[in-house]
N, C-alpha and C. Protein backbone atom coordinates (compact mmCIF):
# COMPACT_ATOMS: atom_id res chain seq x y z
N UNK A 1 -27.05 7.99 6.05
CA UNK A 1 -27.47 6.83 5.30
C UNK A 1 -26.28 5.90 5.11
N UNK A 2 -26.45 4.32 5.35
CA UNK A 2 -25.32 3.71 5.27
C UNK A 2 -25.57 2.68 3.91
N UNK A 3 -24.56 2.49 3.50
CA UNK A 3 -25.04 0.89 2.41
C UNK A 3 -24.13 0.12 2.79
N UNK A 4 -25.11 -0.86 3.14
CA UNK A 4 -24.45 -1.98 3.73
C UNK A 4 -23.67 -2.85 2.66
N UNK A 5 -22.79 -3.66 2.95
CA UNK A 5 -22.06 -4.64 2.04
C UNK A 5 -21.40 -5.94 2.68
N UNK A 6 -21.39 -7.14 2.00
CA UNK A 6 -20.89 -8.28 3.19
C UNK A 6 -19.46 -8.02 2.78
N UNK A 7 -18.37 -7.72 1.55
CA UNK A 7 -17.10 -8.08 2.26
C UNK A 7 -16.99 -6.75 1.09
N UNK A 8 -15.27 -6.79 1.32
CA UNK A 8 -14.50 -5.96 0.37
C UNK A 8 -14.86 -6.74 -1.21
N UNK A 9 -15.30 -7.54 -1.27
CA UNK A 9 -15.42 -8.04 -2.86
C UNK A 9 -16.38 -7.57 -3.06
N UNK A 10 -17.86 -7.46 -2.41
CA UNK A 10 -19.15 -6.67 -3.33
C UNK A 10 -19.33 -5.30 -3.09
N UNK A 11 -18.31 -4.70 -2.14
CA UNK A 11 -17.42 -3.09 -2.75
C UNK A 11 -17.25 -2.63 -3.80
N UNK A 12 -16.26 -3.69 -4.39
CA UNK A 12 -15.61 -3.62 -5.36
C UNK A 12 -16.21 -3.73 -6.70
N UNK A 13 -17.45 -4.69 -6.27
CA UNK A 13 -18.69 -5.28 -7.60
C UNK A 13 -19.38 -3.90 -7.57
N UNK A 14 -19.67 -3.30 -6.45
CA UNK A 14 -20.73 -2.36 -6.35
C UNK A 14 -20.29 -1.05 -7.24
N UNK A 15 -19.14 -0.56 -6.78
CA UNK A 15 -18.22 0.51 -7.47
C UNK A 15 -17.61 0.12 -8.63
N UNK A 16 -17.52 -0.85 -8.72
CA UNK A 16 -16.60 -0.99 -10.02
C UNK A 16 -14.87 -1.22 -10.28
N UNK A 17 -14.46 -1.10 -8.77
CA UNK A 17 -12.94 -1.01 -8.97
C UNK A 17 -12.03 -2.40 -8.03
N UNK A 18 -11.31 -2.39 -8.30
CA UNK A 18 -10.69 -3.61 -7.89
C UNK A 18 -10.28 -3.71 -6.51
N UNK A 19 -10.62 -4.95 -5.76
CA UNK A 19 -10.16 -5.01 -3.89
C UNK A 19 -9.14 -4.15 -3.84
N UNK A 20 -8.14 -4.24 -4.96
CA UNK A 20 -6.63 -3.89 -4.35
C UNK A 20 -6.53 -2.20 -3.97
N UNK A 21 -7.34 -1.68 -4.51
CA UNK A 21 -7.66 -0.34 -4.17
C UNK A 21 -8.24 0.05 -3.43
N UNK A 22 -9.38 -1.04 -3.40
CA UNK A 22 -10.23 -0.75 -2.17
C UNK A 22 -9.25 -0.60 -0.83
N UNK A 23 -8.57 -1.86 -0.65
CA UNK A 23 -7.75 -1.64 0.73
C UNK A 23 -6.81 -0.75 0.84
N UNK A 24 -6.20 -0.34 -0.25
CA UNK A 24 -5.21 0.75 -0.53
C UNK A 24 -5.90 2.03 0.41
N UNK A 25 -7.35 2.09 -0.23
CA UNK A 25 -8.02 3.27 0.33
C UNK A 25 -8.37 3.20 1.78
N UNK A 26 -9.11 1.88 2.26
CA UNK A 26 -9.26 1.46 3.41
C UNK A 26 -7.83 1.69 4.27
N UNK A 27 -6.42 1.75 3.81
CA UNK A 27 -5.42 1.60 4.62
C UNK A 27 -5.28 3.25 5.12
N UNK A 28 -5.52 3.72 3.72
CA UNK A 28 -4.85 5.89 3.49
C UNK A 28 -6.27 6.55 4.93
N UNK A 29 -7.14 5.48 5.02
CA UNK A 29 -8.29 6.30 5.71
C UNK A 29 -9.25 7.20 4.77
N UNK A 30 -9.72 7.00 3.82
CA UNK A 30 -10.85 7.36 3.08
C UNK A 30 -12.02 6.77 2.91
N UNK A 31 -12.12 5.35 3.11
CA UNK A 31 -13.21 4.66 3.55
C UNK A 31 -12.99 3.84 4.69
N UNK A 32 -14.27 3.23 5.45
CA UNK A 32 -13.59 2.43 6.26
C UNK A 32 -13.87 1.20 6.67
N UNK A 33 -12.86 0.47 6.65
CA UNK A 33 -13.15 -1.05 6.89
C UNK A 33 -14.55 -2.16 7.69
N UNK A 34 -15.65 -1.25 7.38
CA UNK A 34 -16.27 -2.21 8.30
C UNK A 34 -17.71 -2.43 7.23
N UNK A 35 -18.77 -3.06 7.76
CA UNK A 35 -19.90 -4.09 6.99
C UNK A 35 -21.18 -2.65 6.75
N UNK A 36 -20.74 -1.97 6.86
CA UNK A 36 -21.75 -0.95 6.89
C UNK A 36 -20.97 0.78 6.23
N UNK A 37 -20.74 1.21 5.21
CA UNK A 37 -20.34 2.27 3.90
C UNK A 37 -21.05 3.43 4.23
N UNK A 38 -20.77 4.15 4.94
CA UNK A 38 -21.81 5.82 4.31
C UNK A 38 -21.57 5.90 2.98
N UNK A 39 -22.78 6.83 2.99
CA UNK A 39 -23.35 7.26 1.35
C UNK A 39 -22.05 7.87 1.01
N UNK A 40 -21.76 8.78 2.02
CA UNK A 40 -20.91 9.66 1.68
C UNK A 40 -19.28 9.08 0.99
N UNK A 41 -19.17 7.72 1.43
CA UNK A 41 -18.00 6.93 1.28
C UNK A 41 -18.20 6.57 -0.37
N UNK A 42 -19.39 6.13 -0.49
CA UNK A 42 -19.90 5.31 -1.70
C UNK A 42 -19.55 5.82 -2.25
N UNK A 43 -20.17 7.60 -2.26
CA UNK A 43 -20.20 8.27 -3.42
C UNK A 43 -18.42 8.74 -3.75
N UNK A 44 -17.61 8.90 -2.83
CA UNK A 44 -15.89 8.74 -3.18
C UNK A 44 -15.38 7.99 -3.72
N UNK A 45 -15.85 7.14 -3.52
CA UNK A 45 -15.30 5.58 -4.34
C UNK A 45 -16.48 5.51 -5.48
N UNK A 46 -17.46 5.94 -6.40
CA UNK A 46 -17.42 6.69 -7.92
C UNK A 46 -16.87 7.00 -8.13
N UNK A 47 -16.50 8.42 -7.46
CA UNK A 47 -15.26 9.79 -7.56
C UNK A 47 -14.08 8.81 -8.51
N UNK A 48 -13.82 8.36 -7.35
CA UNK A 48 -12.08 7.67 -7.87
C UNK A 48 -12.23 6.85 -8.85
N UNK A 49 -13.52 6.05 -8.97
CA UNK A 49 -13.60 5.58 -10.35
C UNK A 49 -13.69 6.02 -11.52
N UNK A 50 -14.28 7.53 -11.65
CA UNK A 50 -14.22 8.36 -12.33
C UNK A 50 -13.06 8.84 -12.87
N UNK A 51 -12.18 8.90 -11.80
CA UNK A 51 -11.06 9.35 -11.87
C UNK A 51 -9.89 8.62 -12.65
N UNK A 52 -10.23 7.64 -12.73
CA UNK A 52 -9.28 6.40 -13.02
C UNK A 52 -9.72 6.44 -14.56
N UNK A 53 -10.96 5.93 -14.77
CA UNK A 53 -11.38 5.06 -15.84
C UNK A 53 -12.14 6.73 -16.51
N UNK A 54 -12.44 7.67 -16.68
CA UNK A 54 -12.69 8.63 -17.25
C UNK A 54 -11.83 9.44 -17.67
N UNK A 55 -10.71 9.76 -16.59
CA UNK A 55 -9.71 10.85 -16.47
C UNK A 55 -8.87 10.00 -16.83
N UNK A 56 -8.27 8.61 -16.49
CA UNK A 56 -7.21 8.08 -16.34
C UNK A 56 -5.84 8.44 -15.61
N UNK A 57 -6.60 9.01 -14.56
CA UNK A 57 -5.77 9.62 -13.58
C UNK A 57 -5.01 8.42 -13.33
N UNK A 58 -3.57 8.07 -12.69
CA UNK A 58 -2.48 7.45 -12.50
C UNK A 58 -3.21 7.32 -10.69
N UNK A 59 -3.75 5.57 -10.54
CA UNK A 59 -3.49 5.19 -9.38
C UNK A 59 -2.42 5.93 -8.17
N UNK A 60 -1.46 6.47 -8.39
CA UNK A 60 -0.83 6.46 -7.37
C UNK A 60 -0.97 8.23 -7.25
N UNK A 61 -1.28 8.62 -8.11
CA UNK A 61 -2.28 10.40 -7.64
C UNK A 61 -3.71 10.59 -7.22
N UNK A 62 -4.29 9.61 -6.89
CA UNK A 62 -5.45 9.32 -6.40
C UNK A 62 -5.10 10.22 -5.10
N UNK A 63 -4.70 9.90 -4.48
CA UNK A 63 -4.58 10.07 -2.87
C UNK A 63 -4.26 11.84 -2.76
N UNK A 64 -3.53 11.94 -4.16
CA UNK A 64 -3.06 13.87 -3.81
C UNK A 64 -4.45 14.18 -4.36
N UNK A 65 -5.10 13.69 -5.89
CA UNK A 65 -6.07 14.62 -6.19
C UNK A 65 -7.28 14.49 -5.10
N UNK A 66 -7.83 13.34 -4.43
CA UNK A 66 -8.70 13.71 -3.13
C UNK A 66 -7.98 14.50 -2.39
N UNK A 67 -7.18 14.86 -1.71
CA UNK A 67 -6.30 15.69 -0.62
C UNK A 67 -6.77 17.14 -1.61
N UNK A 68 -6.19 17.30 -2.21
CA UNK A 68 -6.50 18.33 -2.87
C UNK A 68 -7.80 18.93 -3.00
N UNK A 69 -9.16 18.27 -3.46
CA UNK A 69 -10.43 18.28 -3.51
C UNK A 69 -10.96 18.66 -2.23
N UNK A 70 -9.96 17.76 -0.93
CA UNK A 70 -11.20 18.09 0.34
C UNK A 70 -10.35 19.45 0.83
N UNK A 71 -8.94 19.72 0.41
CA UNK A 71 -8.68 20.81 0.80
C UNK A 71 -9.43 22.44 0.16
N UNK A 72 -10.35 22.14 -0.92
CA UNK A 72 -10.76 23.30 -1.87
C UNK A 72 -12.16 23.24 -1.54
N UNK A 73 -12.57 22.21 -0.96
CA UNK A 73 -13.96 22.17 0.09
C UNK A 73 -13.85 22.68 0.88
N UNK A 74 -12.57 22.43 1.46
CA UNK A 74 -12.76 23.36 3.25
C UNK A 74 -12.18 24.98 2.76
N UNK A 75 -11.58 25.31 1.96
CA UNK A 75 -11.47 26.56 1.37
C UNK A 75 -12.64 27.23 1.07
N UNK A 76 -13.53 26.45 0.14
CA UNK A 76 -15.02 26.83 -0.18
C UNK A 76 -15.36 27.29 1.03
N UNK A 77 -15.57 26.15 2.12
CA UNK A 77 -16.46 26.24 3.41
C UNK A 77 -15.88 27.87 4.00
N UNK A 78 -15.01 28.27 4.33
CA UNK A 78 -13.97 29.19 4.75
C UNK A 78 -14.41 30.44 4.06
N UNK A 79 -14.43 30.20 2.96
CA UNK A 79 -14.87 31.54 1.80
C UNK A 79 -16.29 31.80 2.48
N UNK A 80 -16.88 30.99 2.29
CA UNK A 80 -18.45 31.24 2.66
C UNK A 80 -18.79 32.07 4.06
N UNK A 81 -18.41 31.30 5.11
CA UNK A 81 -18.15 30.92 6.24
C UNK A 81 -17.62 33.36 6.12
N UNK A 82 -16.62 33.40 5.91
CA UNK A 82 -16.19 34.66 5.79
C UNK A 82 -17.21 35.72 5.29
N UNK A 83 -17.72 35.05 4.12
CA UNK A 83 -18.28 36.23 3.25
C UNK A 83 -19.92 36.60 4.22
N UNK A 84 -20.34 35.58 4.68
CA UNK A 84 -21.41 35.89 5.93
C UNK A 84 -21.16 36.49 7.01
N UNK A 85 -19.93 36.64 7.93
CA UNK A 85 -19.60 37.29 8.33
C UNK A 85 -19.16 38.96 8.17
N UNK A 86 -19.00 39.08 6.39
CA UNK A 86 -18.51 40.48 6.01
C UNK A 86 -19.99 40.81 6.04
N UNK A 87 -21.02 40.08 5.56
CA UNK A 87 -22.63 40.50 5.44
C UNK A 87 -22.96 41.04 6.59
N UNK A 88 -22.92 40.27 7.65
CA UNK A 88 -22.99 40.42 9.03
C UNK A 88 -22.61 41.67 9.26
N UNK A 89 -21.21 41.92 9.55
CA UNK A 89 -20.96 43.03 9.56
C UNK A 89 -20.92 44.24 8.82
N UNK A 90 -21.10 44.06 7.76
CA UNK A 90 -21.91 45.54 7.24
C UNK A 90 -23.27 45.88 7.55
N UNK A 91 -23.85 45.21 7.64
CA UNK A 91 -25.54 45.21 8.10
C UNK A 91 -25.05 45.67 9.85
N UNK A 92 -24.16 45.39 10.72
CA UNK A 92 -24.00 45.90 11.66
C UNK A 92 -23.75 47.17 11.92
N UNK A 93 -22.82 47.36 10.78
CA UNK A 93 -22.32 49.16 10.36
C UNK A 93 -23.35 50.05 10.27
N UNK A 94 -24.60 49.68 9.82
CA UNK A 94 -25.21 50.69 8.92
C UNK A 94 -26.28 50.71 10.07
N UNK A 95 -26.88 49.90 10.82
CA UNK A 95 -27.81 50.36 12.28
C UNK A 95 -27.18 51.45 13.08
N UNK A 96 -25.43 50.90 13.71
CA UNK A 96 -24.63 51.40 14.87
C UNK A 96 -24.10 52.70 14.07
N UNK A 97 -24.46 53.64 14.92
CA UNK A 97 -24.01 55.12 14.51
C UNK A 97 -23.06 54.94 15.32
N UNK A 98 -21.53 55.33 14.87
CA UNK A 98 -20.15 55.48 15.71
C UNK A 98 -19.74 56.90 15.82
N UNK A 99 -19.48 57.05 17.34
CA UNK A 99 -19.45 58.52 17.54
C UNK A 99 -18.02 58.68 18.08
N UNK A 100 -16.80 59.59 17.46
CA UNK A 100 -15.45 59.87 17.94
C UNK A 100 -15.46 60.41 18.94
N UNK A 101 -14.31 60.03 19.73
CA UNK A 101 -14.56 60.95 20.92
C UNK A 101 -12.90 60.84 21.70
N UNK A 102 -12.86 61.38 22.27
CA UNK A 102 -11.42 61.13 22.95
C UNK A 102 -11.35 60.78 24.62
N UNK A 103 -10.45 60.58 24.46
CA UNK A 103 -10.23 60.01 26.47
C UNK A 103 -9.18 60.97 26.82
N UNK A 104 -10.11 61.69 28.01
CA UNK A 104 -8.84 62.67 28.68
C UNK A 104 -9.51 62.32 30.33
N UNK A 105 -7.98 62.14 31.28
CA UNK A 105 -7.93 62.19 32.30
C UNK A 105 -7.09 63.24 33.00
């Protein structure tokens, strides 16, 4: 899903936060410069407004606390991602009867 917008100023109307951030962000690569926003963008640029004007997080930690966030997503993803695999393989254990045996030539 995209939301469209004609410039960086009704970005800024839309979200709430000022051009100068906007391009800040547009420069770091978190959103991206063109006439057409994924949802997914939109909804980051709340995030950071949140972040600012709720938290009063310090503008210039913006950039570590997202870094941080998408790094504990892909950790999440990883955890998961693992723990289906341990499922996997115990459910594999318990069909396959393993029989010892030795190798002699």
């Amino acid at each position: 899903m995209l939301v469209r917008r004609a410039s960086l100023e009704d970005l800024a109307m839309d979200v709430g936060l000022p051009v100068s951030i906007l391009q800040y962000l547009a420069d770091l690569g978190y959103i991206h410069p063109i006439p057409q926003l994924p949802a997914v963008e939109f909804d980051e640029l709340r995030r950071i407004r949140r972040l600012i004007d709720d938290l009063g997080v310090p503008f210039d930690a913006i950039d570590l606390v997202l870094h941080m966030r998408r790094r504990m997503l892909a950790m999440q993803r990883e955890i998961n991602r693992l723990r289906a695999e341990l499922a996997y393989r115990r459910a594999f254990d318990r069909v396959t009867s393993w029989v010892d045996a030795e190798w002699y030539e």
